[in-house]
C-alpha atoms as a PDB file:
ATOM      1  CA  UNK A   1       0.000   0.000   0.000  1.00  0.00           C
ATOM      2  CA  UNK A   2       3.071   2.580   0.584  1.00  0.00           C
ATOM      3  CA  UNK A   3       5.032   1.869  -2.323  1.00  0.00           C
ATOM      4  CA  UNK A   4       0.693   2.357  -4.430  1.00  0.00           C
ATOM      5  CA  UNK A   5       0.678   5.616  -2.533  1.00  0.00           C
ATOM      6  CA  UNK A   6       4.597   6.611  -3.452  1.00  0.00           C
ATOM      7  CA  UNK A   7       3.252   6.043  -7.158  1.00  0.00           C
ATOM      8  CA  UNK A   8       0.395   7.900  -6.605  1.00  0.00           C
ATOM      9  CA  UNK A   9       1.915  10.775  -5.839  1.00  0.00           C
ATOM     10  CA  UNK A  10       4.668  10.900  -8.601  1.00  0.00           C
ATOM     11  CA  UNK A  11       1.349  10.883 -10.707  1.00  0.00           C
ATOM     12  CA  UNK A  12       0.436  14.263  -9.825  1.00  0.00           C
ATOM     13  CA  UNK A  13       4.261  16.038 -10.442  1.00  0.00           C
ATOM     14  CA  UNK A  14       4.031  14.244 -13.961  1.00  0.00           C
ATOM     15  CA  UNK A  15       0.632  15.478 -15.174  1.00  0.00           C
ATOM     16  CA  UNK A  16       1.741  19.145 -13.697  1.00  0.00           C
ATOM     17  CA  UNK A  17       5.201  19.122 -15.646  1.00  0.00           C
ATOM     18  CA  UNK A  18       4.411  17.947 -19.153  1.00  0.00           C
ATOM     19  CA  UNK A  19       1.505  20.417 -18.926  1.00  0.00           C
ATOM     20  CA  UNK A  20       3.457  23.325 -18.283  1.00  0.00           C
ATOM     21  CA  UNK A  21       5.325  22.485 -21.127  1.00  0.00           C
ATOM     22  CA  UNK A  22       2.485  22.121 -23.156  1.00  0.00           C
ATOM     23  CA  UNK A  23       1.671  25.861 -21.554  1.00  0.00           C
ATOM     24  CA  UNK A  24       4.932  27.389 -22.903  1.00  0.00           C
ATOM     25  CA  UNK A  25       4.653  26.164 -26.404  1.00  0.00           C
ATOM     26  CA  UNK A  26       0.996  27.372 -26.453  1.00  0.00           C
ATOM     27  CA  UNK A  27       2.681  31.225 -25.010  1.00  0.00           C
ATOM     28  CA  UNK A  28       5.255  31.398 -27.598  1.00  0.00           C
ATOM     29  CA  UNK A  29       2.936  30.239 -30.412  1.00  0.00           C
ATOM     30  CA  UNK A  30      -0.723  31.578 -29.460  1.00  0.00           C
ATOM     31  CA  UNK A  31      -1.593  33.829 -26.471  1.00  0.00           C
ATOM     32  CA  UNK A  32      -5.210  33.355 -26.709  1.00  0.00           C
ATOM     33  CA  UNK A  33      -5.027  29.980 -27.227  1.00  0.00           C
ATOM     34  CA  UNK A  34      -2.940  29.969 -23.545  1.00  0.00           C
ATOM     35  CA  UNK A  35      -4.791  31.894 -21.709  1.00  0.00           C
ATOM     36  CA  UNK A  36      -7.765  29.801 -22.684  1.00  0.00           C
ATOM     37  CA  UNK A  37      -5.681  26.616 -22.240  1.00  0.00           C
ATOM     38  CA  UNK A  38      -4.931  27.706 -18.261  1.00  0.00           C
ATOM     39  CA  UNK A  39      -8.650  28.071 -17.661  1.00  0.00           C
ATOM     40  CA  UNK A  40      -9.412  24.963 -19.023  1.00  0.00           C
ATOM     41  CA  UNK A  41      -6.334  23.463 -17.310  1.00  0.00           C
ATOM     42  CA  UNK A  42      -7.418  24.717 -13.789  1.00  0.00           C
ATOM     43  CA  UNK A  43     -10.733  22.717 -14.252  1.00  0.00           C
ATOM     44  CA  UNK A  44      -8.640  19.233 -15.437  1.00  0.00           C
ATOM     45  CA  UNK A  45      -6.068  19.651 -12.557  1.00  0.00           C
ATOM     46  CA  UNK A  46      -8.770  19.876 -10.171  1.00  0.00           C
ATOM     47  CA  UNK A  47     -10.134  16.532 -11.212  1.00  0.00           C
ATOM     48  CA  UNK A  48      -6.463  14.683 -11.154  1.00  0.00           C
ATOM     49  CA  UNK A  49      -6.031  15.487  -7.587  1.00  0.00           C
ATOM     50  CA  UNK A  50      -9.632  14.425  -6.552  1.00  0.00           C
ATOM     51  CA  UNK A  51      -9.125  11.383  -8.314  1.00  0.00           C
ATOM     52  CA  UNK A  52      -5.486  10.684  -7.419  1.00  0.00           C
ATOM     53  CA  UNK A  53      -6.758  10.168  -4.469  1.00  0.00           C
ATOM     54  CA  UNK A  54      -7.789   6.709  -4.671  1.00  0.00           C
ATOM     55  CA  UNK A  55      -6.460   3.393  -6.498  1.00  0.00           C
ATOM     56  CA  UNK A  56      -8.756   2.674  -8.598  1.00  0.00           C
ATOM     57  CA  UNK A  57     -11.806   4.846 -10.465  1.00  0.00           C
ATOM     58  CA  UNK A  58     -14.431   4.162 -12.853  1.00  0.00           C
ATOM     59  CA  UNK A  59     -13.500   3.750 -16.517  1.00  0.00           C
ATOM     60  CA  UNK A  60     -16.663   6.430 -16.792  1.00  0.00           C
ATOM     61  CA  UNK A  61     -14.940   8.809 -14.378  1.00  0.00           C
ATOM     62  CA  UNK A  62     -11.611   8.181 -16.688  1.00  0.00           C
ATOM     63  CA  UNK A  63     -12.873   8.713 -20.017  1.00  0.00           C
ATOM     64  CA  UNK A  64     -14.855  11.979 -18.922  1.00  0.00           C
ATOM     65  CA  UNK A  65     -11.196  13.339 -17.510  1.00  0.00           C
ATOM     66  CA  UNK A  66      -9.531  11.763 -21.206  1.00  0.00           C
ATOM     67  CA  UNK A  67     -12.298  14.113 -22.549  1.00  0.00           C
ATOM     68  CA  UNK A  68     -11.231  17.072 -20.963  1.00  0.00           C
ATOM     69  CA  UNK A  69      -7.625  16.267 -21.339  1.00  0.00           C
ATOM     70  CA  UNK A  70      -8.411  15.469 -25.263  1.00  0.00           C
ATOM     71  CA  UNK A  71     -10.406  19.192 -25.412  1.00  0.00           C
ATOM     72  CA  UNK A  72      -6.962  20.684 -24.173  1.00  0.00           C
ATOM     73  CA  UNK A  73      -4.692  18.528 -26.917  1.00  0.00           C
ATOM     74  CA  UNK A  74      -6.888  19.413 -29.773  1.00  0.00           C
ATOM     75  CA  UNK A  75      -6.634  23.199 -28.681  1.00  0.00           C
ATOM     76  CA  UNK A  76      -2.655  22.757 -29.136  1.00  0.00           C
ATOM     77  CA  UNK A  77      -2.483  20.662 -31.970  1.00  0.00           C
ATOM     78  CA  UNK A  78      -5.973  21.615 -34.188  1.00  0.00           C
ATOM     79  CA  UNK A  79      -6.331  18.980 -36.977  1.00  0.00           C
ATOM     80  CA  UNK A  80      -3.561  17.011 -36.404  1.00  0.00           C
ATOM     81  CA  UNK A  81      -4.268  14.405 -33.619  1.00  0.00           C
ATOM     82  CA  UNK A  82      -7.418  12.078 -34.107  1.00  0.00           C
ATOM     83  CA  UNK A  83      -8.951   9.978 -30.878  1.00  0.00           C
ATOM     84  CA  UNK A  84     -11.441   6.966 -31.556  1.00  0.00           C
ATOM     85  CA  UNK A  85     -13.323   5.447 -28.744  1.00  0.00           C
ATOM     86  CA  UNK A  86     -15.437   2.031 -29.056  1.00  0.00           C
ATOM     87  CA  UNK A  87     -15.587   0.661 -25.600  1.00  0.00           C
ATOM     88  CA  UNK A  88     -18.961  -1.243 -24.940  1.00  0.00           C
ATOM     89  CA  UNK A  89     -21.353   0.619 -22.367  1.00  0.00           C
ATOM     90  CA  UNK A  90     -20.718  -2.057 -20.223  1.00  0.00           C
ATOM     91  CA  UNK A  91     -17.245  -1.449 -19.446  1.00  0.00           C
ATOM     92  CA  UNK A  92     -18.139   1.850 -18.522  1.00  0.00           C
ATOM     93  CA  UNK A  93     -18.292  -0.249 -14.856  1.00  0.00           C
ATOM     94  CA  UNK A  94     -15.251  -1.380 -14.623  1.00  0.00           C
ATOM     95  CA  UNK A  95     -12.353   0.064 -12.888  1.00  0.00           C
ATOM     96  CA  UNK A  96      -8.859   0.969 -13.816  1.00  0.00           C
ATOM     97  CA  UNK A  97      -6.106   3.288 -12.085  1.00  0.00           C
ATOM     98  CA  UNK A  98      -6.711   7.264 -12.680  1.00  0.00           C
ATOM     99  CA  UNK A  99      -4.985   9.243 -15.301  1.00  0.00           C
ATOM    100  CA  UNK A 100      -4.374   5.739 -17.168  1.00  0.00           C
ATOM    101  CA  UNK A 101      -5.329   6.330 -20.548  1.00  0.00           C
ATOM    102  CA  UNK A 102      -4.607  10.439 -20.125  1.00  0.00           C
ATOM    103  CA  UNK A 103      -1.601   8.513 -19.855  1.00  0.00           C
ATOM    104  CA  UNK A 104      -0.735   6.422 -22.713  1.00  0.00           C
ATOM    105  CA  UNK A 105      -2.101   9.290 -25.015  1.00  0.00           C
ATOM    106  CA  UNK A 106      -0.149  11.716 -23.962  1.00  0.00           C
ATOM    107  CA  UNK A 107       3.141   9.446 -24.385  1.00  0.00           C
ATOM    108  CA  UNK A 108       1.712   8.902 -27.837  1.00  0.00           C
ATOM    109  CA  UNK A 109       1.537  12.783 -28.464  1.00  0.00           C
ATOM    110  CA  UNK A 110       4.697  13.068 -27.073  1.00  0.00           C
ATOM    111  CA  UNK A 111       7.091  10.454 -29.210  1.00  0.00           C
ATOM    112  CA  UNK A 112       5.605  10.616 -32.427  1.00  0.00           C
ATOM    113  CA  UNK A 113       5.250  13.309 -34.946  1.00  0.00           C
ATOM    114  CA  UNK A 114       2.399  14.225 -36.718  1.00  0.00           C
ATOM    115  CA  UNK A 115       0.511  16.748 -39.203  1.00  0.00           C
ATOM    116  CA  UNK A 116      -2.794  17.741 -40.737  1.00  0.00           C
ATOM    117  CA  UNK A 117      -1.379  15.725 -43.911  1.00  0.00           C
ATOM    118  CA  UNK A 118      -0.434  12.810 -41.567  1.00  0.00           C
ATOM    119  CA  UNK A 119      -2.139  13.172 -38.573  1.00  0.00           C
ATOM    120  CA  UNK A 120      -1.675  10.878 -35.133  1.00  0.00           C
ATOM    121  CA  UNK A 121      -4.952   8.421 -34.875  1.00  0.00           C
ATOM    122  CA  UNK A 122      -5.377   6.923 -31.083  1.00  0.00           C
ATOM    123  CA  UNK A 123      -7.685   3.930 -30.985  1.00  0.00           C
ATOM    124  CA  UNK A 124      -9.176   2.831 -27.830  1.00  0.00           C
ATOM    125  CA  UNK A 125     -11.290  -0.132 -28.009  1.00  0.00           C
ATOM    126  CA  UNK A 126     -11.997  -3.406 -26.180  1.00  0.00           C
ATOM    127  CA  UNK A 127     -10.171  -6.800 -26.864  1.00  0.00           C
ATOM    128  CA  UNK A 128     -10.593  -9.623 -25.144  1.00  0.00           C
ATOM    129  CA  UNK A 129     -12.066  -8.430 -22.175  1.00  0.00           C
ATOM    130  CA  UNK A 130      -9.404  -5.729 -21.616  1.00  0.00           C
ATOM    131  CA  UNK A 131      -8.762  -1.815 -22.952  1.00  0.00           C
ATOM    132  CA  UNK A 132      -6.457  -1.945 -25.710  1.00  0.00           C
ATOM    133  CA  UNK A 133      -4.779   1.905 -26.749  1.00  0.00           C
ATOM    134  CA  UNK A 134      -2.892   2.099 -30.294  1.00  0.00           C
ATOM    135  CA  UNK A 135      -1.353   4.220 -32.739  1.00  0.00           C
ATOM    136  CA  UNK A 136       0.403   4.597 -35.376  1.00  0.00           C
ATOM    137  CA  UNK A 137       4.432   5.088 -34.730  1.00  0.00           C
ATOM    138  CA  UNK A 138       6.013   7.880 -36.315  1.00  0.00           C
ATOM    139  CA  UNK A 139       8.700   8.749 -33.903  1.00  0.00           C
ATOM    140  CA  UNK A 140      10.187  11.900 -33.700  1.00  0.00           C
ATOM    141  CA  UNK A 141      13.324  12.322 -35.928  1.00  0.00           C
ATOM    142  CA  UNK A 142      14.653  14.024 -32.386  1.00  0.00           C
ATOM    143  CA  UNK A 143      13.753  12.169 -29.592  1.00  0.00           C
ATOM    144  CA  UNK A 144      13.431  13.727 -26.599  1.00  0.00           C
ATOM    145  CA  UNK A 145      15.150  11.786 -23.225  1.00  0.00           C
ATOM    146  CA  UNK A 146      12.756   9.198 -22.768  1.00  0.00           C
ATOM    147  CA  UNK A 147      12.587   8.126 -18.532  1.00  0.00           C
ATOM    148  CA  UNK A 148      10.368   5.779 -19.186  1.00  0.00           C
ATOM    149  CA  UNK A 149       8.655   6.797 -16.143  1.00  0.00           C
ATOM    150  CA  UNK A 150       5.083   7.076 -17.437  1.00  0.00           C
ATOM    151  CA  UNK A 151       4.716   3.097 -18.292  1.00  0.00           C
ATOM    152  CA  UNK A 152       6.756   1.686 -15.207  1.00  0.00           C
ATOM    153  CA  UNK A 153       4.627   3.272 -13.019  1.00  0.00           C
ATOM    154  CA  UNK A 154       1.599   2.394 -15.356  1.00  0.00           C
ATOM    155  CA  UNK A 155       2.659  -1.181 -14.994  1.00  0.00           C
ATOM    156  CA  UNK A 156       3.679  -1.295 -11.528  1.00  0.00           C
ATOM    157  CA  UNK A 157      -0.039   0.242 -10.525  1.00  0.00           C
ATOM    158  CA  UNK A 158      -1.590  -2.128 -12.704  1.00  0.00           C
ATOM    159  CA  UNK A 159       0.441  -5.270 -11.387  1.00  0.00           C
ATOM    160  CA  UNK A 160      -0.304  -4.582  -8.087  1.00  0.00           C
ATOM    161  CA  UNK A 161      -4.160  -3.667  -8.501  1.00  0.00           C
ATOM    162  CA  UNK A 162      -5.372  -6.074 -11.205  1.00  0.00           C
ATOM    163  CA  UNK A 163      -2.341  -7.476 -13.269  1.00  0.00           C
ATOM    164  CA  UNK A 164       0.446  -6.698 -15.122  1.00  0.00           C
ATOM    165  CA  UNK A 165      -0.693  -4.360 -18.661  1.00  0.00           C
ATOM    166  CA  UNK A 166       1.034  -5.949 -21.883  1.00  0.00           C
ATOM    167  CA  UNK A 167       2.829  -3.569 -23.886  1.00  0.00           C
ATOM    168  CA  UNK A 168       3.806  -4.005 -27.723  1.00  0.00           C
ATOM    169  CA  UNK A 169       6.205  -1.954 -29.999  1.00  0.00           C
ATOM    170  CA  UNK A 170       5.928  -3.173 -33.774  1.00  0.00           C
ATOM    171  CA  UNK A 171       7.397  -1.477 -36.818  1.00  0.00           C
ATOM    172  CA  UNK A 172       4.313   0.293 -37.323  1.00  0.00           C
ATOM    173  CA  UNK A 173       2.175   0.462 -34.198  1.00  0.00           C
ATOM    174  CA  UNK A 174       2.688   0.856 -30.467  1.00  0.00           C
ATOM    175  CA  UNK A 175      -0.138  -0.656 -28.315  1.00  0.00           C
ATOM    176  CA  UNK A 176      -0.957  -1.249 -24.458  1.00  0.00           C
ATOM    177  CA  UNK A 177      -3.335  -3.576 -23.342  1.00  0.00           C
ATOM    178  CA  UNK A 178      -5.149  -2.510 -20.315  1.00  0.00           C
ATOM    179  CA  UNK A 179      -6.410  -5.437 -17.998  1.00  0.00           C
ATOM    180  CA  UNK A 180     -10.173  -4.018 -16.166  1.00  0.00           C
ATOM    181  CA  UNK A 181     -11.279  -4.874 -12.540  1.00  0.00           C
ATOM    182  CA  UNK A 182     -14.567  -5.193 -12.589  1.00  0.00           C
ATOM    183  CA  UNK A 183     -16.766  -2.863  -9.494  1.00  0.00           C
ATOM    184  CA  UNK A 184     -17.533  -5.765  -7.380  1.00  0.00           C
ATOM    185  CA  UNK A 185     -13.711  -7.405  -7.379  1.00  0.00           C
ATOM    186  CA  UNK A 186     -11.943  -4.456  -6.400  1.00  0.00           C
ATOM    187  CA  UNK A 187     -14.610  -2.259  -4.372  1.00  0.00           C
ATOM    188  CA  UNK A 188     -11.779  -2.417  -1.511  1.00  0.00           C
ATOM    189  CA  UNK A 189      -8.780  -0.930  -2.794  1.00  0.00           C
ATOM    190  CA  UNK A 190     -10.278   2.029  -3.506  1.00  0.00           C
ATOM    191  CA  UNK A 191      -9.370   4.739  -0.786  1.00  0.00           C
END
């Protein structure tokens, strides 16, 4: 439970960081667009740290706050990222960690490079009875330092509340497979 909560709270620092950065791009390129981006911002933050506050939150709860996040991605980037959802209604039950797929779509944003000619397409869709997230690689001809950070802690949350998420790098596509406790299973490791 310490070394969930130690993860927990790197979450936070890592949403707040590649945000600001987001920020600062948005200043230098579009002033409007930033101040705009910092209201809509506030609201998102607000719902990390109500929902970093517990293990595990309703794939419902997540995609509303992958919504929000999305809103603030398309306001960067205009034409030039795509997100398709097709998750069953039923799934909309089930729980995963917070900030998970905010998560693997902002990696995807970050490591690949896209235009309106060629634009990145996330798919998130159900497989097998779990969340599967792709996209298309086109990695950055400069890659920035890559930690690693976001996915080990991704996979260290997921290991120790449902099981371990299976990640897959191919020549074309990158995908994570997300494993889903259902509400009943895992009402007590929520906080």
């Amino acid at each position: 439970k310490a070394e969930l909560n130690a993860m927990k709270q790197q979450i936070n620092p890592h949403f707040l960081f590649n945000s600001l950065n987001t920020l600062i791009d948005l200043i230098e390129d579009d002033q409007e667009k930033a101040v705009e981006f910092v209201r809509s911002f506030s609201n998102l933050y607000r719902i990390v740290l109500q929902s970093s506050r517990h293990n595990l939150i309703l794939l419902e709860d997540e995609l509303a706050f992958l919504n929000y996040y999305w809103e603030l991605l398309k306001m960067r980037f205009n034409d030039t990222v795509e997100l398709n959802i097709d998750l069953p209604e039923h799934f909309l039950t089930y729980m995963i960690p917070p900030l998970s797929l905010q998560l693997l779509v902002e990696n995807a944003v970050k490591h690949n490079q896209f235009s309106r000619d060629r634009p990145l397409v996330l798919k998130i869709f159900s497989e097998e009875g779990a969340i599967k997230v792709t996209n298309e690689l086109n990695p950055k001809v400069y890659e920035e330092h890559e930690s690693g950070f976001g996915l080990q802690n991704l996979q260290k949350r997921f290991t120790s509340l449902i099981s371990p998420i299976t990640i897959e790098k191919g020549d074309k596509f990158f995908s994570v497979t997300l494993p889903v406790g259902q509400v009943a299973n895992h009402k007590d490791l929520v906080d």
